[in-house]
Protein backbone atom coordinates (compact mmCIF):
# COMPACT_ATOMS: atom_id res chain seq x y z
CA UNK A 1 -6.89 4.82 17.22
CA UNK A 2 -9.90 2.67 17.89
CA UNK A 3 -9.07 -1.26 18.96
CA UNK A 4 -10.94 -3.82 16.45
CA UNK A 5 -14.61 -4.11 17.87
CA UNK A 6 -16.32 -1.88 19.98
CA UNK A 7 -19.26 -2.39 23.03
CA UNK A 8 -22.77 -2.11 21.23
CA UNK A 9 -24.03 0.26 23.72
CA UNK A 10 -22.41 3.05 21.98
CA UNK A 11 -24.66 2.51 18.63
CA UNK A 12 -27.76 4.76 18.66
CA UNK A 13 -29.87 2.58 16.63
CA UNK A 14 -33.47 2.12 17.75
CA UNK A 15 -34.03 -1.81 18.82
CA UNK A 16 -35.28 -3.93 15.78
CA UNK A 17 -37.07 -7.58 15.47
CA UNK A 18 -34.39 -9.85 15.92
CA UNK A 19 -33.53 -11.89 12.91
CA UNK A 20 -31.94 -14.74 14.42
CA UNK A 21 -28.07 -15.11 15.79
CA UNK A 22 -25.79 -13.72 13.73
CA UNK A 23 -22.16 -13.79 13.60
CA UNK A 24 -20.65 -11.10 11.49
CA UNK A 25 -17.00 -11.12 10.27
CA UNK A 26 -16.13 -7.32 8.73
CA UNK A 27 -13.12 -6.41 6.87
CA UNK A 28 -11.56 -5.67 3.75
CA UNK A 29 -10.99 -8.48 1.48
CA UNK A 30 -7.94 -6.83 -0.25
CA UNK A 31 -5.55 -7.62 3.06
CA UNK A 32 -5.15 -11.20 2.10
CA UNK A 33 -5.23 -12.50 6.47
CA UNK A 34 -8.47 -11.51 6.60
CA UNK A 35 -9.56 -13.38 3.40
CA UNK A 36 -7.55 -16.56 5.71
CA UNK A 37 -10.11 -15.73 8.53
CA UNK A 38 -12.99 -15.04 6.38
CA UNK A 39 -12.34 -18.95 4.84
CA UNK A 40 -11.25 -20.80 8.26
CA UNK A 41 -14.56 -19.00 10.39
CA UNK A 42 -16.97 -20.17 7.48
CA UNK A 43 -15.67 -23.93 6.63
CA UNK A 44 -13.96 -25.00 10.08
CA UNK A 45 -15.68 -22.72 12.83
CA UNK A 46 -19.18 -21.89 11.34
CA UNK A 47 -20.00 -25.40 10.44
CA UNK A 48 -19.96 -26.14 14.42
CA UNK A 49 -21.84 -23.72 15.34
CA UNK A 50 -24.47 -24.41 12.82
CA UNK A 51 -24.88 -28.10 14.55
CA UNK A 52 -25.77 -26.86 17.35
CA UNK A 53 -27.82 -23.56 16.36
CA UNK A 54 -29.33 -24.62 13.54
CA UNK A 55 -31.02 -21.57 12.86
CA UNK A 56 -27.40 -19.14 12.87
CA UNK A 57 -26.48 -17.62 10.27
CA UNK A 58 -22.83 -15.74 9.25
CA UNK A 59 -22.58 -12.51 7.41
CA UNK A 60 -18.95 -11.69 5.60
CA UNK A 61 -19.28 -7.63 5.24
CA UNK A 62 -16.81 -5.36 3.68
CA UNK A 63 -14.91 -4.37 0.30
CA UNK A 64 -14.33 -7.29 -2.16
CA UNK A 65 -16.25 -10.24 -0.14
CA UNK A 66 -18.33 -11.32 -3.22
CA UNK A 67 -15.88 -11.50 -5.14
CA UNK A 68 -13.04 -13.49 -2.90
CA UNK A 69 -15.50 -15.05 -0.93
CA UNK A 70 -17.87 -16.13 -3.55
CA UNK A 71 -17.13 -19.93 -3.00
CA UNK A 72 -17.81 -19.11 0.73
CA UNK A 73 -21.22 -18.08 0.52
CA UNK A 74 -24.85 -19.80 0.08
CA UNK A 75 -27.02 -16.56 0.27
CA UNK A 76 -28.93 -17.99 3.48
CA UNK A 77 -26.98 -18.84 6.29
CA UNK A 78 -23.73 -18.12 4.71
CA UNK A 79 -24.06 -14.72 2.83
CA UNK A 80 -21.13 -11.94 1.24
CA UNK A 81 -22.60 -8.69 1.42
CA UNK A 82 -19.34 -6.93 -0.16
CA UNK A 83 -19.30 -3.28 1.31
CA UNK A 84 -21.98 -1.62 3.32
CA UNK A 85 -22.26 1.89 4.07
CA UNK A 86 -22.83 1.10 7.77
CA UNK A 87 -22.18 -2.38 9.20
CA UNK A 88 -24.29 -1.90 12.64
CA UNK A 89 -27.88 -2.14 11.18
């Protein structure tokens, strides 16, 4: 069993142009806690951040996010991918 997050170091991705900082939240919307997260990191947490990084920018990844988390997202700093097929690029 792996622990939720994992260092960076062991992706094997070659480096790319940075696109600003980027918080990203990833799990499944069907497990209704993480929906709770998904909501309190974008409209109480997110919001302070953004005053003071203007540029920052939040990314909600997994199954169901643009559906539940349609009211969430603004499709620039706040955007609902729904599921990738690899969450690291």
């Amino acid at each position: 069993m792996m622990p939720n997050g994992f260092p960076a170091g062991l992706l094997d991705y070659p480096p790319r142009p940075p696109s600003g900082p980027t918080i990203v939240f990833v799990g499944t919307m069907e497990y209704r806690p993480n929906v709770d997260a998904a909501f309190w990191l974008a409209q109480e947490i997110f919001p302070l951040i953004a005053r003071r990084v203007p540029e920052a920018r939040l990314l909600l990844i997994g199954h169901d996010t643009r559906h539940r988390l349609r009211p969430l997202a603004d499709g620039q700093r706040i955007v609902a991918t729904g599921s990738v097929a690899d969450v690291a690029p």
